[in-house]
Protein backbone atom coordinates (compact mmCIF):
# COMPACT_ATOMS: atom_id res chain seq x y z
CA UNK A 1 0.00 0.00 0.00
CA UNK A 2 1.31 3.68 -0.93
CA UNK A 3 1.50 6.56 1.58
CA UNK A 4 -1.98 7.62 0.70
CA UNK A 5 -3.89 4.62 1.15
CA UNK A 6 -1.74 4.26 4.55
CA UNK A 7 -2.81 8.11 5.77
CA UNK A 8 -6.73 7.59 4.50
CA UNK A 9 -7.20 4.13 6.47
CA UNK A 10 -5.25 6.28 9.69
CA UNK A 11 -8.02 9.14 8.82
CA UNK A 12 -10.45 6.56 8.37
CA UNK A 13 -9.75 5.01 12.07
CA UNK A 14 -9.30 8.59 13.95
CA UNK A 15 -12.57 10.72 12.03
CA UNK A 16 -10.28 13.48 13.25
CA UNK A 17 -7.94 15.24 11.36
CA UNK A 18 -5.33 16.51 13.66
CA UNK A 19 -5.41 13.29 15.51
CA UNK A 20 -4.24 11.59 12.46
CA UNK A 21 -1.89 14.02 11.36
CA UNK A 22 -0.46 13.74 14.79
CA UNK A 23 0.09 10.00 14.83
CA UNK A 24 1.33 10.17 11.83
CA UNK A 25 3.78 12.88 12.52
CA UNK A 26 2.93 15.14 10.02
CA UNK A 27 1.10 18.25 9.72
CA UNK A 28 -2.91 18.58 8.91
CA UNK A 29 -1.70 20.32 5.63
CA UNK A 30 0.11 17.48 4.63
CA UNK A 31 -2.22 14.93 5.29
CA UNK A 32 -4.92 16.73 3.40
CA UNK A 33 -3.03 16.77 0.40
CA UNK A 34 -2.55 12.91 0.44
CA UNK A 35 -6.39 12.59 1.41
CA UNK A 36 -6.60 14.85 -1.87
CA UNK A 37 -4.84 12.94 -4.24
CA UNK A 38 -6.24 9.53 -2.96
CA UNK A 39 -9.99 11.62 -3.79
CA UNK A 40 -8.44 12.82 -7.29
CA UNK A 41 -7.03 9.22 -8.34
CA UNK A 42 -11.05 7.92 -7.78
CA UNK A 43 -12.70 11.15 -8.39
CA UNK A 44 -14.62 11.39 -5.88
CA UNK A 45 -15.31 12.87 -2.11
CA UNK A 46 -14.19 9.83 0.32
CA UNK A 47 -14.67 12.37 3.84
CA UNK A 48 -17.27 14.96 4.55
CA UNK A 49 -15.61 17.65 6.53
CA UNK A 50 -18.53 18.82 8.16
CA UNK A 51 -19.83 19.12 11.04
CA UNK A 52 -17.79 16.67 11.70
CA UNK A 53 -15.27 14.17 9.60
CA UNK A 54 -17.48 11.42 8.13
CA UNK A 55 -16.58 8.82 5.41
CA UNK A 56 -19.15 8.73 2.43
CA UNK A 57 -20.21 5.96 1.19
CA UNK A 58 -17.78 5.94 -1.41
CA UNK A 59 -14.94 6.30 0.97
CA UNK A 60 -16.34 3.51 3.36
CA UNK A 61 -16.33 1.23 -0.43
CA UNK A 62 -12.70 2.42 -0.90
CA UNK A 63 -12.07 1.93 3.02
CA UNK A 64 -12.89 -1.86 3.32
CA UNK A 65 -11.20 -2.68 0.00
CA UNK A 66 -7.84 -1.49 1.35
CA UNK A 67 -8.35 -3.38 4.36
CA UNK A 68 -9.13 -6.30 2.33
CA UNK A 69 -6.15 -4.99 0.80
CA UNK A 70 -4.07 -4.55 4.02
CA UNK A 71 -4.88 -7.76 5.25
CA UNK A 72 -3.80 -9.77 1.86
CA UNK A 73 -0.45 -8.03 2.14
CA UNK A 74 -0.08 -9.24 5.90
CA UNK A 75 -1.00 -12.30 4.80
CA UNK A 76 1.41 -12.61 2.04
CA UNK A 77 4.69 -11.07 4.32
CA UNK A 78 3.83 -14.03 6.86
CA UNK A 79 4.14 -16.33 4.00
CA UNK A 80 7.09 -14.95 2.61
CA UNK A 81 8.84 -14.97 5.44
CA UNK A 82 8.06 -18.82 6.63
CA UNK A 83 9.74 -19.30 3.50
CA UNK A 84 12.96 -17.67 4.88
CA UNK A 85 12.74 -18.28 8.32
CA UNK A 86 11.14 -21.59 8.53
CA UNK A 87 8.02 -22.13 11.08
CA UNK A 88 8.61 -19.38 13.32
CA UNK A 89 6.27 -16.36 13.66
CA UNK A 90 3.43 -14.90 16.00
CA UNK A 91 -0.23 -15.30 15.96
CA UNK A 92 -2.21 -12.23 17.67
CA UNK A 93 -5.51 -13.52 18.88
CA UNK A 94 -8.97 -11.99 20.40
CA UNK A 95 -10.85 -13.74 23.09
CA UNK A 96 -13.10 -13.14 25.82
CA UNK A 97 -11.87 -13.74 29.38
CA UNK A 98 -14.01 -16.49 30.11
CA UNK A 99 -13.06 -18.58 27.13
CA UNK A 100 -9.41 -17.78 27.67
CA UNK A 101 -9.55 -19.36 30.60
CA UNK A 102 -10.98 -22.06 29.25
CA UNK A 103 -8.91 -23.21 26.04
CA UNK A 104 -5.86 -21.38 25.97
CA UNK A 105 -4.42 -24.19 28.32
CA UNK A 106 -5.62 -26.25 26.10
CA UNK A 107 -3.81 -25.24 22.97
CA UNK A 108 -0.84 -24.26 24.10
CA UNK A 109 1.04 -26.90 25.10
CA UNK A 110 0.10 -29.11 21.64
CA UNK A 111 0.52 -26.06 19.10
CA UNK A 112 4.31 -24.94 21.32
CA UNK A 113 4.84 -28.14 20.89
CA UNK A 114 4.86 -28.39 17.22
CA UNK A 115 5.57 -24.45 16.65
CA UNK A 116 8.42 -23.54 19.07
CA UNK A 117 9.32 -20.68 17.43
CA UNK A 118 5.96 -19.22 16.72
CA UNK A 119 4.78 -16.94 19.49
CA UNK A 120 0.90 -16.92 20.84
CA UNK A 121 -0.46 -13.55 21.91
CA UNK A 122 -4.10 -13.05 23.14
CA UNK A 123 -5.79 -10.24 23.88
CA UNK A 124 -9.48 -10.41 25.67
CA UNK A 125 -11.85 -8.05 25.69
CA UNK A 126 -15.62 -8.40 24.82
CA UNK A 127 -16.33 -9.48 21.07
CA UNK A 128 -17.37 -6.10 19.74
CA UNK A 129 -14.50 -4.57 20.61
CA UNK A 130 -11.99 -7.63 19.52
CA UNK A 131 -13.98 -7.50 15.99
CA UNK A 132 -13.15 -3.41 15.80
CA UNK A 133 -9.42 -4.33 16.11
CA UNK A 134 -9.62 -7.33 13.66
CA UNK A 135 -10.61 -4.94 11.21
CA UNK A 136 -7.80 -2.20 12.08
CA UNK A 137 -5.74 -5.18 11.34
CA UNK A 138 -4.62 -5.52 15.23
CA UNK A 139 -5.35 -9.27 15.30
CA UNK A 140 -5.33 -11.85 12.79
CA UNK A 141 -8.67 -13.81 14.39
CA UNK A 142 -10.79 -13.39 17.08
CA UNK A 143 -13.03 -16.44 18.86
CA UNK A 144 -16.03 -14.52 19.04
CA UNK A 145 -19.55 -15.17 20.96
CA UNK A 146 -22.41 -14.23 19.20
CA UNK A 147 -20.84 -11.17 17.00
CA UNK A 148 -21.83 -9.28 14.18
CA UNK A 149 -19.02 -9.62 11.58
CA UNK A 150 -19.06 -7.24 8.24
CA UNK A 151 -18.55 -9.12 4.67
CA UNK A 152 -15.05 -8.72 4.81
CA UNK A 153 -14.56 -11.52 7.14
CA UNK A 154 -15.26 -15.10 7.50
CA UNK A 155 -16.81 -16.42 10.59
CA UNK A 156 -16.48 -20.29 10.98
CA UNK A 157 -18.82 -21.66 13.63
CA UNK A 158 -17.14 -23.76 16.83
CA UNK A 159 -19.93 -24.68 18.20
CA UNK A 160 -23.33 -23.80 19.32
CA UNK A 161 -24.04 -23.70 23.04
CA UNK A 162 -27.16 -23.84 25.78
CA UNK A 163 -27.04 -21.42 28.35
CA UNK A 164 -27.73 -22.72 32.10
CA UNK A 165 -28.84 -21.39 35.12
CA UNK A 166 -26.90 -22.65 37.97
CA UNK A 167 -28.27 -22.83 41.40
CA UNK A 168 -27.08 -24.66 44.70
CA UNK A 169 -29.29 -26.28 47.73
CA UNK A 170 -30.01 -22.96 49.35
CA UNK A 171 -31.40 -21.45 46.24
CA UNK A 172 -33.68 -24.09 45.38
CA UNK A 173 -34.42 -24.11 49.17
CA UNK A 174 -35.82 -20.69 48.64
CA UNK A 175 -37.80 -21.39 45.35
CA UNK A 176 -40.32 -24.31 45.76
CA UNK A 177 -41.42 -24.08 42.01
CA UNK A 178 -38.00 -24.22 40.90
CA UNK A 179 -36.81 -26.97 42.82
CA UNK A 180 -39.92 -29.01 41.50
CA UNK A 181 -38.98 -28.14 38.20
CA UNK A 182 -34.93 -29.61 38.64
CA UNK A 183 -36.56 -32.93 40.50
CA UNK A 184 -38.61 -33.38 37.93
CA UNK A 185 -35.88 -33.12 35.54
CA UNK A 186 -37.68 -29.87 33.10
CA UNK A 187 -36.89 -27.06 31.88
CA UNK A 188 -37.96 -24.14 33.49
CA UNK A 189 -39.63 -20.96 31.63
CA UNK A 190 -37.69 -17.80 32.27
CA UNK A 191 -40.97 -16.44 33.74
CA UNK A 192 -40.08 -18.20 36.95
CA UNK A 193 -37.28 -16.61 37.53
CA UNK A 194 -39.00 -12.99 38.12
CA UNK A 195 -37.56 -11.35 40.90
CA UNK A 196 -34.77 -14.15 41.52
CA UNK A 197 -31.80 -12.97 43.78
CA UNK A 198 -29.05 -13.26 40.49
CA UNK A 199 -25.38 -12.42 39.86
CA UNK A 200 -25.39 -10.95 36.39
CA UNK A 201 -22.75 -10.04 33.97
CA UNK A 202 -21.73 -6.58 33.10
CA UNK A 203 -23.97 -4.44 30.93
CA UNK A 204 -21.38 -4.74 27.92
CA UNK A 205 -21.51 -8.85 27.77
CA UNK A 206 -23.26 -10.08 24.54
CA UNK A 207 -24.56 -13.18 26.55
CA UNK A 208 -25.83 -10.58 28.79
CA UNK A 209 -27.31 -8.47 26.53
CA UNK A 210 -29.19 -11.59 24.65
CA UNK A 211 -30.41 -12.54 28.73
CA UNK A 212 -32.00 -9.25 29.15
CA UNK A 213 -33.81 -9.31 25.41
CA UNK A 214 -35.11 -12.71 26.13
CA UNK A 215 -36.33 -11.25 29.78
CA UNK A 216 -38.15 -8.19 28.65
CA UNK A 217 -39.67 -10.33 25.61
CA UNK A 218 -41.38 -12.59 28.74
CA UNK A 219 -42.06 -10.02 30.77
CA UNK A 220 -39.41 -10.84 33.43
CA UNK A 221 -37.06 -9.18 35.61
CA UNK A 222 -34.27 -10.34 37.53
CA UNK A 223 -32.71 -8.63 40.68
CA UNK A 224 -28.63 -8.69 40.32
CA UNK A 225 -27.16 -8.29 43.03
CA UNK A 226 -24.15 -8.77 41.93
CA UNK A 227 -22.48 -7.77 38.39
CA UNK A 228 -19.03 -8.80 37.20
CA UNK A 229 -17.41 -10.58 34.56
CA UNK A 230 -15.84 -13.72 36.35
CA UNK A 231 -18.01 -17.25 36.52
CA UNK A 232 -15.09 -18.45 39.01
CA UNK A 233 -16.03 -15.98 41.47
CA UNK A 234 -19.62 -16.37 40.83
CA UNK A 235 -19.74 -20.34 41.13
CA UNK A 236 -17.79 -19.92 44.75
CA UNK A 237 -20.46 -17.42 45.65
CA UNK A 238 -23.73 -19.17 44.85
CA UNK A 239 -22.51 -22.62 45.93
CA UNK A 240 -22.83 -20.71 49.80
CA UNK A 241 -25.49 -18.45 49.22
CA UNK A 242 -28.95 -18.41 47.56
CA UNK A 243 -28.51 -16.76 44.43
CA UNK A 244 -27.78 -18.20 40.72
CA UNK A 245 -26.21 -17.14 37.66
CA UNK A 246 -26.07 -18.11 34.28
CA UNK A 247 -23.34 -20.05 32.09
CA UNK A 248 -22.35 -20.98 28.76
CA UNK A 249 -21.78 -24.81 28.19
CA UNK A 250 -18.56 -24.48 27.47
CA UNK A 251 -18.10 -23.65 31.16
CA UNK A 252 -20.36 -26.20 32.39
CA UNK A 253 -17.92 -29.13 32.68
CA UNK A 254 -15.69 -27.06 34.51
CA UNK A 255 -18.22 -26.21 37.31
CA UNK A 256 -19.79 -29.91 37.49
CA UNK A 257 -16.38 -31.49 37.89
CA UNK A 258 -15.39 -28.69 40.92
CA UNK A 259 -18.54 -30.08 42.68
CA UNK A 260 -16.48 -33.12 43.93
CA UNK A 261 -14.88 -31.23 46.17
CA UNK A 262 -18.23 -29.64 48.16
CA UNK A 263 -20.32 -31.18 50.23
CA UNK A 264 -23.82 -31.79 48.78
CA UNK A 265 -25.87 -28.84 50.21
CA UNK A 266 -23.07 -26.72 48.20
CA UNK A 267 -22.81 -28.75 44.83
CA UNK A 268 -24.19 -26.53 42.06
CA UNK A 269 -27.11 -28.07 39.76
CA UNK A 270 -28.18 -26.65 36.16
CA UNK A 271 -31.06 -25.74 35.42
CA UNK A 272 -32.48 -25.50 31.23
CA UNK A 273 -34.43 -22.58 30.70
CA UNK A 274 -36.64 -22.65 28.06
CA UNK A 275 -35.14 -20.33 25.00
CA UNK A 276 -31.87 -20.50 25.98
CA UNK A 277 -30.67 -23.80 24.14
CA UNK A 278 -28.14 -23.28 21.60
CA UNK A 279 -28.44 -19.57 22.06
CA UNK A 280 -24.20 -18.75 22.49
CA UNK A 281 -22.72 -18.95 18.80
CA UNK A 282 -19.34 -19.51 19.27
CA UNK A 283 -17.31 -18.69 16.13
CA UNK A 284 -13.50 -18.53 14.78
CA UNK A 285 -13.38 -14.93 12.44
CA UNK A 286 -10.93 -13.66 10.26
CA UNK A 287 -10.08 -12.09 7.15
CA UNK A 288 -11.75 -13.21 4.17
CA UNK A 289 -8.99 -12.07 1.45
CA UNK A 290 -6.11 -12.88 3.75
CA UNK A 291 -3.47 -16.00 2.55
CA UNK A 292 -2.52 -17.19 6.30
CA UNK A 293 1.08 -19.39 6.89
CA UNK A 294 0.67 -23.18 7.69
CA UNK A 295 0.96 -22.78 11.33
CA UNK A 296 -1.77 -20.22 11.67
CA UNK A 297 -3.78 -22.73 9.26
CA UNK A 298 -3.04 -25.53 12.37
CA UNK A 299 -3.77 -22.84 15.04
CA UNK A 300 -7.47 -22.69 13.35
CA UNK A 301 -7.42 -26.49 13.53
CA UNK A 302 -6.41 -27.05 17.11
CA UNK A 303 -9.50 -24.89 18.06
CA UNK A 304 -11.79 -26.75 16.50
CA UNK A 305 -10.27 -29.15 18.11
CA UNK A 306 -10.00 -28.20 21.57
CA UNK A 307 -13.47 -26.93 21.44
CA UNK A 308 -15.01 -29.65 20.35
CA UNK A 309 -13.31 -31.79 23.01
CA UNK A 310 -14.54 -29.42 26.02
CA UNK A 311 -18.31 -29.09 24.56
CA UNK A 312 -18.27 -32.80 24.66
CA UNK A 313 -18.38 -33.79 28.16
């Protein structure tokens, strides 16, 4: 990519035009003579200037296709240079914390194994967010929960998960209709949960966010007392107190195999809610245009893998 194309994706990113010239160390003249040229060579306006910076549509068309762009030149450098240095090389990943948790343990040791020389960096943060720096080109792939990805990138599914409610002795101890429900072995409708005592996730959480929908669609409303982003801290909470909180499968093994170590009255049960089965799409995304090395090809693998080892419990 030439020095314009660089400066209009910067401009692109910032919407501001002495932020960009800043970070680019040069002044606002100079960048909006490159922005100039870039609109001469396609004849046409790629930024209104006012009231504020906005790309038109033509500049979000020419915006994507360098990205595309962008990201087929990464692509191709990578390759390049496992041709002169052999398998060595780093992967930059996006994943939420939970998940991290979860399966980077898992494919470390068998991808180091194979790949010495080829460096794993993950960065987690909330999908939304991960997806905005996939498309700055920050990350080559982020293992996303139930994203919205643009039609430059491909989003291969992992798998598609229930989410549970998990409760202990005390809770079901408080909630007579519930408890029926688990010893009967149903599901329960989300409607019975009005009012519950809950620990929720943070307002930003996608699973969160599809919770809530699904709540005001039936009418109910929970009572968090509790909000945080950790289902460690919440499964040693509820297994001593009367409150519940909800999980993706992929954690589910996880909390059913720490119940060994608790007496009964503390062992945490799930509980299907109606309209929450196979609710959490859990997806590998990337570039669509992008021509990746062989051992980011066998990264993509091993997380199939992996994940289709710890949804099968």
């Amino acid at each position: 990519m030439n020095t314009n194309e660089e400066l209009f994706l910067l401009l692109a990113e910032e919407l501001n035009f002495s932020r960009a010239a800043k970070k680019a160390f040069i002044s606002q003249q100079c960048l909006s003579a490159h922005i100039k040229k870039l609109e001469d060579k396609y004849g046409t306006k790629l930024f209104l200037r006012k009231p504020s910076v906005k790309l038109t549509p033509s500049g979000l068309m020419v915006r994507d296709t360098l990205l595309s762009i962008k990201q087929t030149e990464t692509g191709l450098k990578e390759r390049l240079s496992e041709l002169e240095k052999g398998r060595s090389g780093i992967i930059r990943a996006g994943i939420n914390s939970t998940r991290a948790s979860i399966i980077i343990p898992e494919i470390f040791s068998g991808f180091h194994t194979v790949y010495p020389d080829v460096k794993l960096e993950f960065t987690t943060d909330e999908t939304s967010r991960l997806t905005e720096a996939l498309e700055k080109g920050l990350l080559d792939c982020v293992l996303g929960v139930n994203g919205v990805y643009s039609q430059n990138l491909i989003s291969e599914e992992l798998s598609k998960e229930n989410l549970y409610f998990m409760v202990s002795d005390s809770f079901l101890s408080k909630h007579a209709d519930i408890k029926k429900a688990v010893s009967d072995g149903a599901s329960i409708s989300l409607s019975l949960l009005d009012g519950c005592e809950i620990i929720s996730d943070t307002e930003i959480s996608t699973t969160w966010q599809l919770i809530n929908r699904l709540a005001s669609f039936n009418n109910t409303h929970f009572k968090p007392v509790l909000s945080m982003e950790n289902y460690d801290a919440a499964e040693k909470i509820c297994r001593f107190s009367p409150l519940g909180f909800f999980c993706p499968e992929i954690v589910l093994k996880k909390i059913l195999n720490n119940n060994t170590a608790y007496d009964e009255s503390n062992r945490l049960v799930p509980v299907s809610v109606s309209g929450l089965d196979r609710v959490i799409n859990f997806s590998l995304v990337y570039f669509k245009n992008r021509e990746f090395p062989r051992y980011m090809l066998d990264f993509f693998s091993l997380v199939h893998q992996v994940t289709d080892m710890i949804i099968q419990y």
